[in-house]
PDB file of N, CA and C in Angstrom:
ATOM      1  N   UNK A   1      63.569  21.012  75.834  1.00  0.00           N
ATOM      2  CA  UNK A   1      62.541  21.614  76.651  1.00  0.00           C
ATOM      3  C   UNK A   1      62.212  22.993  76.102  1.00  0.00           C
ATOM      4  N   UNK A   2      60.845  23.389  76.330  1.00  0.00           N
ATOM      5  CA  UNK A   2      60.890  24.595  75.955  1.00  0.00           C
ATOM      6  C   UNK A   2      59.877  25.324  77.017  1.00  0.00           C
ATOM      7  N   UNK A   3      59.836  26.670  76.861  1.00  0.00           N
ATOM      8  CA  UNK A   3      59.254  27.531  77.954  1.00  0.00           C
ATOM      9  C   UNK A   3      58.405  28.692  77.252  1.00  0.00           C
ATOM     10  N   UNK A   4      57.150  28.600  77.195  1.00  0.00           N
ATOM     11  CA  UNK A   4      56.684  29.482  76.435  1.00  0.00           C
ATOM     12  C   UNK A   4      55.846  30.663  77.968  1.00  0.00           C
ATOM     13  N   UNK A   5      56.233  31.190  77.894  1.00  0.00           N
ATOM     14  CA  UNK A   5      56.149  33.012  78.588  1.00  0.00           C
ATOM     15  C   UNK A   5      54.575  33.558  77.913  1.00  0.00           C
ATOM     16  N   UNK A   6      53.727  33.926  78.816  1.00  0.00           N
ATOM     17  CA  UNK A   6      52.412  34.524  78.290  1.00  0.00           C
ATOM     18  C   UNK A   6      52.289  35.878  78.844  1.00  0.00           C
ATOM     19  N   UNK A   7      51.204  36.503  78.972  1.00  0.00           N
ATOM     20  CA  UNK A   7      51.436  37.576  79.885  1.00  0.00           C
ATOM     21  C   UNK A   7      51.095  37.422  81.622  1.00  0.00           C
ATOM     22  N   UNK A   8      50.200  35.920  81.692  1.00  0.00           N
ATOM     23  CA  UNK A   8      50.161  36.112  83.308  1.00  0.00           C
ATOM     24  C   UNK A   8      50.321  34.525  82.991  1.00  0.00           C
ATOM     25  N   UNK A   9      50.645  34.044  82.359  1.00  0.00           N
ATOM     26  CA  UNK A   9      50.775  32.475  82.554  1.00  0.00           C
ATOM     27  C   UNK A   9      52.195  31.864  82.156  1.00  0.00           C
ATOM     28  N   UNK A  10      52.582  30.480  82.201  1.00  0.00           N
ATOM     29  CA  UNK A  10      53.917  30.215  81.840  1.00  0.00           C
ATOM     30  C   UNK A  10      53.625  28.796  81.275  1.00  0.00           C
ATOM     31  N   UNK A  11      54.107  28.298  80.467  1.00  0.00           N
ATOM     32  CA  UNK A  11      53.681  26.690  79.709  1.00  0.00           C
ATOM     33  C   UNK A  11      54.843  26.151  79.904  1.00  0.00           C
ATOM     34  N   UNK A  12      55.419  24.973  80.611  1.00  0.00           N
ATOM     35  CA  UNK A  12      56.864  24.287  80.185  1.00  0.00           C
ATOM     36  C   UNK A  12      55.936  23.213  79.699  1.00  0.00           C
ATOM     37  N   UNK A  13      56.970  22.514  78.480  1.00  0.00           N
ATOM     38  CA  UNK A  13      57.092  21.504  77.786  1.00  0.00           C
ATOM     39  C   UNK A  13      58.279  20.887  77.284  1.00  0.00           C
ATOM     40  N   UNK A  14      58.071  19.907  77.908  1.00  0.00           N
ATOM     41  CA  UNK A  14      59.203  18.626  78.234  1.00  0.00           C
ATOM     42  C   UNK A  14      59.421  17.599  79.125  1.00  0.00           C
ATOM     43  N   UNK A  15      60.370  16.974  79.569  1.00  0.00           N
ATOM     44  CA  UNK A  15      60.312  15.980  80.391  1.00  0.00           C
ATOM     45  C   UNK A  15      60.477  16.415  81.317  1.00  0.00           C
ATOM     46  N   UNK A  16      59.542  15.442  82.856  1.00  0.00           N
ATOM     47  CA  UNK A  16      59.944  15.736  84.067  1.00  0.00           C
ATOM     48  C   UNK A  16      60.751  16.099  84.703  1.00  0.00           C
ATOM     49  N   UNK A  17      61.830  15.407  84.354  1.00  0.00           N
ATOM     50  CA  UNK A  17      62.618  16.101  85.042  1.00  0.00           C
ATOM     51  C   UNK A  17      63.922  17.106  85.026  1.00  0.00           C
ATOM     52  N   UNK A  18      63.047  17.263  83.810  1.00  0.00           N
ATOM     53  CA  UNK A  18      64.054  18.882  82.704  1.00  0.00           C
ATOM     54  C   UNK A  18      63.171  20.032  83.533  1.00  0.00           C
ATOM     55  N   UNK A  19      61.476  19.851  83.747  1.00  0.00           N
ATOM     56  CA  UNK A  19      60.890  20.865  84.470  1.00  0.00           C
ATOM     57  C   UNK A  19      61.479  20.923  85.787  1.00  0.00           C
ATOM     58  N   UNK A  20      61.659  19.894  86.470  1.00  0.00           N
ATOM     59  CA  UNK A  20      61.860  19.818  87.641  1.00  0.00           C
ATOM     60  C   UNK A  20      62.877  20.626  87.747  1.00  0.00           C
ATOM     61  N   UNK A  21      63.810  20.685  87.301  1.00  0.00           N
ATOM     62  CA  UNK A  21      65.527  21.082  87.402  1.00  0.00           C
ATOM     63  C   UNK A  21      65.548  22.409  86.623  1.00  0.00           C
ATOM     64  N   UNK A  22      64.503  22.786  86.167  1.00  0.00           N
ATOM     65  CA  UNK A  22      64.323  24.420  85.029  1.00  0.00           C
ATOM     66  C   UNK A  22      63.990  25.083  86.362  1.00  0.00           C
ATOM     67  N   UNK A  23      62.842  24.534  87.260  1.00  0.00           N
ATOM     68  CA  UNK A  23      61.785  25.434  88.182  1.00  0.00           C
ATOM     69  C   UNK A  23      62.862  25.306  89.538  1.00  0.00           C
ATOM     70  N   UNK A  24      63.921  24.596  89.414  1.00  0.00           N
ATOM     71  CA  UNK A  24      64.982  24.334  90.949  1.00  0.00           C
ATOM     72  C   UNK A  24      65.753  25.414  90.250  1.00  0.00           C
ATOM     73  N   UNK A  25      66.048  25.895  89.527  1.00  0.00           N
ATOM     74  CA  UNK A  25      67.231  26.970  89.264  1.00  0.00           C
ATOM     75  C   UNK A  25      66.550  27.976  89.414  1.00  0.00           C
ATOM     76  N   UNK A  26      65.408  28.331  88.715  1.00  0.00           N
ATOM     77  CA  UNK A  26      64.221  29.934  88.913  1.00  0.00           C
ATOM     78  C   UNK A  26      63.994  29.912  90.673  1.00  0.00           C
ATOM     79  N   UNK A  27      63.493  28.854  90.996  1.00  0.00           N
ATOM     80  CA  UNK A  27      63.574  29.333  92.392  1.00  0.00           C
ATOM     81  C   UNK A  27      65.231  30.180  93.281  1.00  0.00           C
ATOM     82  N   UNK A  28      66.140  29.730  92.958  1.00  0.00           N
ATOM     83  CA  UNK A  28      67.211  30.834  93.423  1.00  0.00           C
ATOM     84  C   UNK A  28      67.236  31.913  93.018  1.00  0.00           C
ATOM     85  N   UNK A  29      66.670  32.380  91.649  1.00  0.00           N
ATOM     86  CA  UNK A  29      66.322  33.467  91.227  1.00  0.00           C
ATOM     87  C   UNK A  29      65.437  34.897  91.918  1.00  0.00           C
ATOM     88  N   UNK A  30      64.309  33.896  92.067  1.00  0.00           N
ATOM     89  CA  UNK A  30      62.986  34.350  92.181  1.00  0.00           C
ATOM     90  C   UNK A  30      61.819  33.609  93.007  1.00  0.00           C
ATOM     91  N   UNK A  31      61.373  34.483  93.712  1.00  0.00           N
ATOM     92  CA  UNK A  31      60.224  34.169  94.773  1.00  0.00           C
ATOM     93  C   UNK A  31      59.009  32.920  94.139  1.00  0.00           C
ATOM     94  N   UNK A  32      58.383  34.071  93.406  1.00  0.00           N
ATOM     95  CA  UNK A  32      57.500  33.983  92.981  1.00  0.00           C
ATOM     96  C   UNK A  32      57.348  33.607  91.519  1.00  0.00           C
ATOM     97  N   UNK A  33      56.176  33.069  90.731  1.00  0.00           N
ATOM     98  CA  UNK A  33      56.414  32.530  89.104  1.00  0.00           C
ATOM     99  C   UNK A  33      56.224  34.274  88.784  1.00  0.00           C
ATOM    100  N   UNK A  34      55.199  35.094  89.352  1.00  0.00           N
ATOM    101  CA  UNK A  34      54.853  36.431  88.904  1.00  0.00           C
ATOM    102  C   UNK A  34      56.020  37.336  88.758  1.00  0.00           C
ATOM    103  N   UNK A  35      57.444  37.011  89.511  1.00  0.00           N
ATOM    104  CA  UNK A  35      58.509  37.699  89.639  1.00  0.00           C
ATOM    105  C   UNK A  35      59.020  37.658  88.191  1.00  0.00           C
ATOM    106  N   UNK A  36      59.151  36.007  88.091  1.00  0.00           N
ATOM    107  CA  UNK A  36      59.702  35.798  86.384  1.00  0.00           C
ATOM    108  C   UNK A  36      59.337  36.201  85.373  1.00  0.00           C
ATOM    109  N   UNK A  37      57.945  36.160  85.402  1.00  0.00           N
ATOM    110  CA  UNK A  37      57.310  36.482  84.184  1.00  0.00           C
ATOM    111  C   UNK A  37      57.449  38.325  84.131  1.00  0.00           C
ATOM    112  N   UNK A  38      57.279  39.073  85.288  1.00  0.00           N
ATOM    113  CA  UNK A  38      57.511  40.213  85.163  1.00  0.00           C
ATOM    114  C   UNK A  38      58.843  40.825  84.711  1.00  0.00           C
ATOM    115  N   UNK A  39      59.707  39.844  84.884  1.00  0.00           N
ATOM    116  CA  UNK A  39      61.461  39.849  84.611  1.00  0.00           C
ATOM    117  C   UNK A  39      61.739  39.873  83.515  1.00  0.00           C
ATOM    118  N   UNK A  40      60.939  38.723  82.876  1.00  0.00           N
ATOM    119  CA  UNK A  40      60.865  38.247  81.208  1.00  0.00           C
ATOM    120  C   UNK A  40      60.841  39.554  80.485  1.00  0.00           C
ATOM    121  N   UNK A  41      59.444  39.866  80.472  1.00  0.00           N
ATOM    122  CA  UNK A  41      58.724  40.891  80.136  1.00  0.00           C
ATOM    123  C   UNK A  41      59.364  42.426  80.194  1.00  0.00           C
ATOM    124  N   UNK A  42      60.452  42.585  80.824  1.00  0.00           N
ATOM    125  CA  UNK A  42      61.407  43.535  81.121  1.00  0.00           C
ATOM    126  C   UNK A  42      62.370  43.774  80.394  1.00  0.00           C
ATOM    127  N   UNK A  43      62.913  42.253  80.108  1.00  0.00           N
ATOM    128  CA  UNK A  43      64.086  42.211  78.806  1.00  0.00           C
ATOM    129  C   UNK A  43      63.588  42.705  77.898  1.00  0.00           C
ATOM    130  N   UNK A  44      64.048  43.907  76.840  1.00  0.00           N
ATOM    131  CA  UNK A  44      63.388  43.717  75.427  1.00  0.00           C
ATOM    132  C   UNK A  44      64.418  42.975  74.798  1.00  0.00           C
ATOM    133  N   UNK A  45      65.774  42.694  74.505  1.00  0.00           N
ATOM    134  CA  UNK A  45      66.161  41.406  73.723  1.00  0.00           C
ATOM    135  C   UNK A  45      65.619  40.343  73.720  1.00  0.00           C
ATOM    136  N   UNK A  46      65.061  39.771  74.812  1.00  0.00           N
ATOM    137  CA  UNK A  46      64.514  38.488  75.087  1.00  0.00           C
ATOM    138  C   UNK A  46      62.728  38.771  74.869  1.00  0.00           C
ATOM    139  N   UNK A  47      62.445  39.674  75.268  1.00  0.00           N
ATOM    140  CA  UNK A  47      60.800  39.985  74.821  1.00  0.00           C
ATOM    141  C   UNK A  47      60.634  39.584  73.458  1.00  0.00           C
ATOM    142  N   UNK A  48      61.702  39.992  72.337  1.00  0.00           N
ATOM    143  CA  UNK A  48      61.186  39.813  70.966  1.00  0.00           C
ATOM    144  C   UNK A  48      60.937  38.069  70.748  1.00  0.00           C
ATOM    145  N   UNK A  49      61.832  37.291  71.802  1.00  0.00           N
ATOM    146  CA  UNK A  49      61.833  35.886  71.802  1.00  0.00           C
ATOM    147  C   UNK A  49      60.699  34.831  72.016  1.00  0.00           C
ATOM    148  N   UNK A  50      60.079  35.465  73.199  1.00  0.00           N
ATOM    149  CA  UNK A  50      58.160  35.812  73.706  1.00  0.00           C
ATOM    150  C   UNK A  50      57.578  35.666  72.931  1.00  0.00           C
ATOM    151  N   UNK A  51      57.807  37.064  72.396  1.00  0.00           N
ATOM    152  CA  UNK A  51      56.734  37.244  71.190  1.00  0.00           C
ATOM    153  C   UNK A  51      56.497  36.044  70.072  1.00  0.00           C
ATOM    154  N   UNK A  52      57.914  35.516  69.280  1.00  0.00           N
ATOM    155  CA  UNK A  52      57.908  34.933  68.470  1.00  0.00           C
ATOM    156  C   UNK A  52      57.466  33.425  68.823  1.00  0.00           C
ATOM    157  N   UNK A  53      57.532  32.889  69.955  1.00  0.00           N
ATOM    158  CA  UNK A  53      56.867  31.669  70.745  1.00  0.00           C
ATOM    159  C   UNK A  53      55.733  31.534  70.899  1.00  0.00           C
ATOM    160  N   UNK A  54      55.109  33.250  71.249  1.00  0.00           N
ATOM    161  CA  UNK A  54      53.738  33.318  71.658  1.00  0.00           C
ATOM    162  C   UNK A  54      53.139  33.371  69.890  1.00  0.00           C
ATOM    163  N   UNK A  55      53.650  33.657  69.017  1.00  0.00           N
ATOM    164  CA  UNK A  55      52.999  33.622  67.973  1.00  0.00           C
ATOM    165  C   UNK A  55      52.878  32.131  67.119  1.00  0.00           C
ATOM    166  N   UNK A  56      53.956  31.625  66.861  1.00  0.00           N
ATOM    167  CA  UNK A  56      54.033  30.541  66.846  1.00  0.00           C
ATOM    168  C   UNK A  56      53.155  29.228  67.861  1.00  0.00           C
ATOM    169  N   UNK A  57      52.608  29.647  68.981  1.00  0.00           N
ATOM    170  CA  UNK A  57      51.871  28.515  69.831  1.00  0.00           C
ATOM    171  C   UNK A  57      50.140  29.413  69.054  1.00  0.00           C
ATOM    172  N   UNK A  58      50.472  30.421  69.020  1.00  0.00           N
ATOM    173  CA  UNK A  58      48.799  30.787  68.382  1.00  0.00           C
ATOM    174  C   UNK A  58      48.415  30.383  67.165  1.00  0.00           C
ATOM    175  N   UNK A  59      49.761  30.331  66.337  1.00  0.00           N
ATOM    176  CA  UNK A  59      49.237  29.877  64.958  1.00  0.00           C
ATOM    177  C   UNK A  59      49.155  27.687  64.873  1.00  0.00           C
ATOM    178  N   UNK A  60      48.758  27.548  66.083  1.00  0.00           N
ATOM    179  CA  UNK A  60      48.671  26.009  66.024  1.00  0.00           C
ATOM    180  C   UNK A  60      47.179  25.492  66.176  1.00  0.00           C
TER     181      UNK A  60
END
């Protein structure tokens, strides 16, 4: 599965019910999808990870 992070959007790709069971764990996390993505976006270890996903889905 994978999870590509945008700046106001979120893409999962994979099987049903890998999403299903990705978005049942974020919900104990977090309210809202806007919570996560603002969370994401907070990490800079994990931001550089973003980035390299978000570049990689642009160069397709």
């Amino acid at each position: 599965m994978k999870i590509y992070v945008f700046d106001k959007s979120v893409v999962f790709a994979g099987k049903a019910w890998e999403i299903r069971h990705k978005l049942k764990e974020l919900q104990n996390q977090h309210i809202f999808v806007t919570d996560w993505i603002e969370n994401v976006h907070a990490r800079p270890a994990e931001a550089s990870l973003v980035n390299e996903y978000t570049s990689k889905l642009n160069s397709l």
